[in-house]
N, C-alpha and C. Protein backbone atom coordinates (compact mmCIF):
# COMPACT_ATOMS: atom_id res chain seq x y z
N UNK A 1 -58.79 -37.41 104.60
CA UNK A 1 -59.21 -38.77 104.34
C UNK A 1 -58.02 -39.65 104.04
N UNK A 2 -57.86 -40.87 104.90
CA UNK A 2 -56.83 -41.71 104.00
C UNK A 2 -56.86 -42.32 102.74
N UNK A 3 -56.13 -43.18 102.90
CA UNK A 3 -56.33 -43.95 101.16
C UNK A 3 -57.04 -45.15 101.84
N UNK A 4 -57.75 -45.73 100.79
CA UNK A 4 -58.36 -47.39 100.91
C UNK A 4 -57.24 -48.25 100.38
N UNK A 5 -57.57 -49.36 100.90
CA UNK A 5 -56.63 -50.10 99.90
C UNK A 5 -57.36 -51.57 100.05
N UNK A 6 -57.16 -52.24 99.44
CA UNK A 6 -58.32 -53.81 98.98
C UNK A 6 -57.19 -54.62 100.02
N UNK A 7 -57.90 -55.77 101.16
CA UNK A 7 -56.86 -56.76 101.48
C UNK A 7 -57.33 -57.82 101.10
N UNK A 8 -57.21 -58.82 100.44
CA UNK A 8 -57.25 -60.39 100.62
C UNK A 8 -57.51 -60.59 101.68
N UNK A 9 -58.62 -61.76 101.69
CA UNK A 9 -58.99 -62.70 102.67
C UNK A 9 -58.10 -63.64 103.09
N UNK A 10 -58.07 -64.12 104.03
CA UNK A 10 -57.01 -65.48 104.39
C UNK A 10 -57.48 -66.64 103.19
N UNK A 11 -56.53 -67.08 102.49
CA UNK A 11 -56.70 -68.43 101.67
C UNK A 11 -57.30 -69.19 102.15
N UNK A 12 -57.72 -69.99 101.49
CA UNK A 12 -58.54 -71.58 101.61
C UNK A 12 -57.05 -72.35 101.94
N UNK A 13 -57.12 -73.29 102.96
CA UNK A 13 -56.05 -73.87 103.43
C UNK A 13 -56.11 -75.15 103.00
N UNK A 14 -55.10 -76.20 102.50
CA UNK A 14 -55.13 -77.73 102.42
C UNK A 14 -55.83 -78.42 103.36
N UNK A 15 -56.50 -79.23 103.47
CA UNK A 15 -57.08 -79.80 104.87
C UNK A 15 -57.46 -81.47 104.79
N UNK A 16 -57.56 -81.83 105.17
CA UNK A 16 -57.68 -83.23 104.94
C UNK A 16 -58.91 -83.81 105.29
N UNK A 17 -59.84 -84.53 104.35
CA UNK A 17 -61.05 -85.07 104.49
C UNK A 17 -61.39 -86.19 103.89
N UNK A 18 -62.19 -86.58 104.80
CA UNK A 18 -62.67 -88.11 104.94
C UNK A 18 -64.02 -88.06 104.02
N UNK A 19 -64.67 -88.92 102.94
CA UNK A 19 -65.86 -88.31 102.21
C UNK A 19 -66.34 -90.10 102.26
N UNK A 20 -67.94 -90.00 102.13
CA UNK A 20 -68.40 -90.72 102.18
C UNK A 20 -68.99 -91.45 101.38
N UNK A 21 -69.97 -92.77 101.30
CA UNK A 21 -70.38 -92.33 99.85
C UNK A 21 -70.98 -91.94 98.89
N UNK A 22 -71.82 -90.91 99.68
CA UNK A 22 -72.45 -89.92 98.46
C UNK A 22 -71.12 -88.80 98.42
N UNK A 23 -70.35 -88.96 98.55
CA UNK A 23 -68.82 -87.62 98.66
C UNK A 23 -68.65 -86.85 99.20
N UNK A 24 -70.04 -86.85 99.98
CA UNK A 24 -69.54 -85.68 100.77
C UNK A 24 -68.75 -85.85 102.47
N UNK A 25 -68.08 -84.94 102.91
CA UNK A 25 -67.42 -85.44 104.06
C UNK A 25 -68.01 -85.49 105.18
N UNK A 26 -67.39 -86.75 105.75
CA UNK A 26 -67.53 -87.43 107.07
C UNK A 26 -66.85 -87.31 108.13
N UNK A 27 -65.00 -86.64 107.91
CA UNK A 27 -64.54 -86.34 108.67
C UNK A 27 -63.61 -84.70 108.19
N UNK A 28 -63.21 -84.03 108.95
CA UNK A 28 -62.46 -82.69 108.43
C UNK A 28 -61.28 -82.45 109.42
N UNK A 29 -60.34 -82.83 109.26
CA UNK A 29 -58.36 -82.74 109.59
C UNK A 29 -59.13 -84.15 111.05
N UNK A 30 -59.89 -85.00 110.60
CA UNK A 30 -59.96 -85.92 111.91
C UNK A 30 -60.95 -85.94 112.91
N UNK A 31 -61.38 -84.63 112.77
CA UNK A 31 -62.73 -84.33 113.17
C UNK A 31 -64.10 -84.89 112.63
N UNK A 32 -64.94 -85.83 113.08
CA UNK A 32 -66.29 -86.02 112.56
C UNK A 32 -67.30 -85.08 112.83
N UNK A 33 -67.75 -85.30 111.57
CA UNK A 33 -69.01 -84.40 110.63
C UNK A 33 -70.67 -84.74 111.35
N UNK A 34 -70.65 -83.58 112.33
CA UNK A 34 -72.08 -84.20 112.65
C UNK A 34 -73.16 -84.23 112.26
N UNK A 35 -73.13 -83.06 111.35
CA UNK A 35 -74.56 -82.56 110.48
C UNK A 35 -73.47 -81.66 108.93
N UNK A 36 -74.38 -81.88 107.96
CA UNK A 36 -73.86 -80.91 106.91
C UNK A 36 -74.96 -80.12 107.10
N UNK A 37 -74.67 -78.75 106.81
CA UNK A 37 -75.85 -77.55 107.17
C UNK A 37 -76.14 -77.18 105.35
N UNK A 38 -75.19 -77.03 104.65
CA UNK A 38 -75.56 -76.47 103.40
C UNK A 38 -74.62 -77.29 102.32
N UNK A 39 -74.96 -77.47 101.50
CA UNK A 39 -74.07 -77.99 99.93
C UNK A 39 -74.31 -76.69 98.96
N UNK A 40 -73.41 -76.46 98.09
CA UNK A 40 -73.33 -75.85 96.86
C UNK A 40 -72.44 -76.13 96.15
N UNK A 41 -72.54 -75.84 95.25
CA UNK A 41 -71.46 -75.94 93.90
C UNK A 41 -71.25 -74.16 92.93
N UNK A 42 -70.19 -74.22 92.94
CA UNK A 42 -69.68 -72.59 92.26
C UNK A 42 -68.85 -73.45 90.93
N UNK A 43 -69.25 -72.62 89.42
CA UNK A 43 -68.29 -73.45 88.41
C UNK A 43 -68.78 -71.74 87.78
N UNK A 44 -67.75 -71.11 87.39
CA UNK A 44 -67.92 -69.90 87.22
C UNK A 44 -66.13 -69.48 86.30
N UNK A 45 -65.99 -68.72 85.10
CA UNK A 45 -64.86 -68.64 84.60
C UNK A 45 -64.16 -69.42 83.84
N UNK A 46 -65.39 -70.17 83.17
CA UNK A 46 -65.21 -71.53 82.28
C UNK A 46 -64.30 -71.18 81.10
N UNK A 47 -64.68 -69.57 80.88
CA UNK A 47 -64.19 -69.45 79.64
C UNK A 47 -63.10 -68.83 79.82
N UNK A 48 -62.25 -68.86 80.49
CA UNK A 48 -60.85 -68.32 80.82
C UNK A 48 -60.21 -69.29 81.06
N UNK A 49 -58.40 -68.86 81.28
CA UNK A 49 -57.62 -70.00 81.54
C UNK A 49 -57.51 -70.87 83.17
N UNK A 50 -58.58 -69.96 83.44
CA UNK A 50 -58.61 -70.46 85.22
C UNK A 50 -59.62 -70.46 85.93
N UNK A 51 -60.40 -71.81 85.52
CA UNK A 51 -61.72 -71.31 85.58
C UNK A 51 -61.66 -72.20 87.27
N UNK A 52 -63.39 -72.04 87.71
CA UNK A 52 -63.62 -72.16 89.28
C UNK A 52 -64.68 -73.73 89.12
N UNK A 53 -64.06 -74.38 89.81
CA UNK A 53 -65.39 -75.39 89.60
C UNK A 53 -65.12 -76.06 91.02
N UNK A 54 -66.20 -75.56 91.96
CA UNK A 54 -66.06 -75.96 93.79
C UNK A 54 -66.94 -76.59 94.16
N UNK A 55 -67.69 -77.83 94.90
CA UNK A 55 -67.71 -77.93 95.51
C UNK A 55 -67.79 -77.94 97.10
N UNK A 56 -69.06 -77.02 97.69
CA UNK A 56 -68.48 -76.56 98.85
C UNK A 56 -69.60 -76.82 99.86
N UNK A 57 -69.49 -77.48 101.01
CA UNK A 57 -70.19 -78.38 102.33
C UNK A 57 -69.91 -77.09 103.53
N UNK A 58 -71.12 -76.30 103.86
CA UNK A 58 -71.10 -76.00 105.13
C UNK A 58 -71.04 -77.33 106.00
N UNK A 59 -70.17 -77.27 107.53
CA UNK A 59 -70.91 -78.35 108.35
C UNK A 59 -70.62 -78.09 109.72
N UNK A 60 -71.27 -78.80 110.56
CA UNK A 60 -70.94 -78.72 112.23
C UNK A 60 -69.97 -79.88 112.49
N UNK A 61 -68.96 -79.76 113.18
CA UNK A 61 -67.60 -81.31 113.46
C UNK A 61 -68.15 -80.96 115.21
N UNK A 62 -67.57 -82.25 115.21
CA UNK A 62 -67.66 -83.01 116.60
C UNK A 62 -67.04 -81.89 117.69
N UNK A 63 -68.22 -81.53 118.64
CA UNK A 63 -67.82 -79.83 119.40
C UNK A 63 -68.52 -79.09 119.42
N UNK A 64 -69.24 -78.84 118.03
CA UNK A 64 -69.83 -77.57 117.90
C UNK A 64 -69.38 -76.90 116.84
N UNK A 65 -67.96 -76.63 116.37
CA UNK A 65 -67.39 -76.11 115.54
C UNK A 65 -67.86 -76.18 114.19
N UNK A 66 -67.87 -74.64 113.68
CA UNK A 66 -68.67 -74.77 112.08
C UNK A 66 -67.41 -74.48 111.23
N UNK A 67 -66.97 -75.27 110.24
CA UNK A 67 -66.80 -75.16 108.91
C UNK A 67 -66.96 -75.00 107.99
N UNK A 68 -66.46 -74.50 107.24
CA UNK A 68 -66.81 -74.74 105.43
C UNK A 68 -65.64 -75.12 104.74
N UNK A 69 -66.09 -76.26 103.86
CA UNK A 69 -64.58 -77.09 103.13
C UNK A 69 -65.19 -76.81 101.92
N UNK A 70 -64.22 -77.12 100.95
CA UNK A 70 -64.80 -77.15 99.53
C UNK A 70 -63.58 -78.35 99.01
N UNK A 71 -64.17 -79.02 98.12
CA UNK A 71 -63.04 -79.94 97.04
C UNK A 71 -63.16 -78.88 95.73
N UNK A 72 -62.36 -79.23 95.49
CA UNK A 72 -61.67 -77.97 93.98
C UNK A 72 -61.84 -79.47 92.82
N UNK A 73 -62.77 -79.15 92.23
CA UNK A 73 -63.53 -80.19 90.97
C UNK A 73 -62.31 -80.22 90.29
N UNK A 74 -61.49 -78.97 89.76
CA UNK A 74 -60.64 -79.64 88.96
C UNK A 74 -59.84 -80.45 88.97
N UNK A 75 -59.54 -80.72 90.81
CA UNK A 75 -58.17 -81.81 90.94
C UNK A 75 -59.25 -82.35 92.36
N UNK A 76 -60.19 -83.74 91.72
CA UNK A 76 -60.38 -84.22 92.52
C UNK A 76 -59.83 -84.58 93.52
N UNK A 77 -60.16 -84.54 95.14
CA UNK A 77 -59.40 -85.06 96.31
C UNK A 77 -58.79 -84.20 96.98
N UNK A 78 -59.12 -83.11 96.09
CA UNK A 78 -58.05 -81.92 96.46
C UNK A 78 -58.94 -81.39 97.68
N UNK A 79 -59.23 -81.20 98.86
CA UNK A 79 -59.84 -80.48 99.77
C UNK A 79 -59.21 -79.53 100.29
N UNK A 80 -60.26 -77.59 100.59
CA UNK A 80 -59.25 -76.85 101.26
C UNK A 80 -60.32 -76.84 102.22
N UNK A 81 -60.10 -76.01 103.26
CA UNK A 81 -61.05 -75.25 104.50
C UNK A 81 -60.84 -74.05 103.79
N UNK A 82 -62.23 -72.96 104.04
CA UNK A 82 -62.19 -71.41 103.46
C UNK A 82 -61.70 -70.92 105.15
């Protein structure tokens, strides 16, 4: 048998988004938002020094192409792509 070993997922990347005004986004790196498919919010680890508070918009962009972005609550504006 070999060994296992745990890998990390690819990071959430910087990305740039356009939000509207209920906040949620309208455009993603320039791309328009044709439908949002799902909203949630994750705030989890409050009581540690690093806690999670997300923000996160499944959606379809102009194409077909599905995304998921999240803004990071603690530093509004901050948008990544997962």
């Amino acid at each position: 048998m070999g060994r296992r070993t745990l890998r990390a997922l690819k990071a959430p990347a910087l990305t740039r988004v356009a939000i509207g005004d209920d906040g949620g986004p309208i455009t993603v790196d320039g791309r328009a938002v044709e439908t949002v498919r799902e909203e949630w919010r994750v705030e989890e680890g409050w009581w540690t020094d690093t806690p999670v508070r997300r923000r996160y918009f499944e959606v379809v962009l102009q194409g077909g192409l599905l995304a998921v972005v999240f803004e990071d609550r603690r530093w509004p504006g901050h948008w990544y792509r997962q």
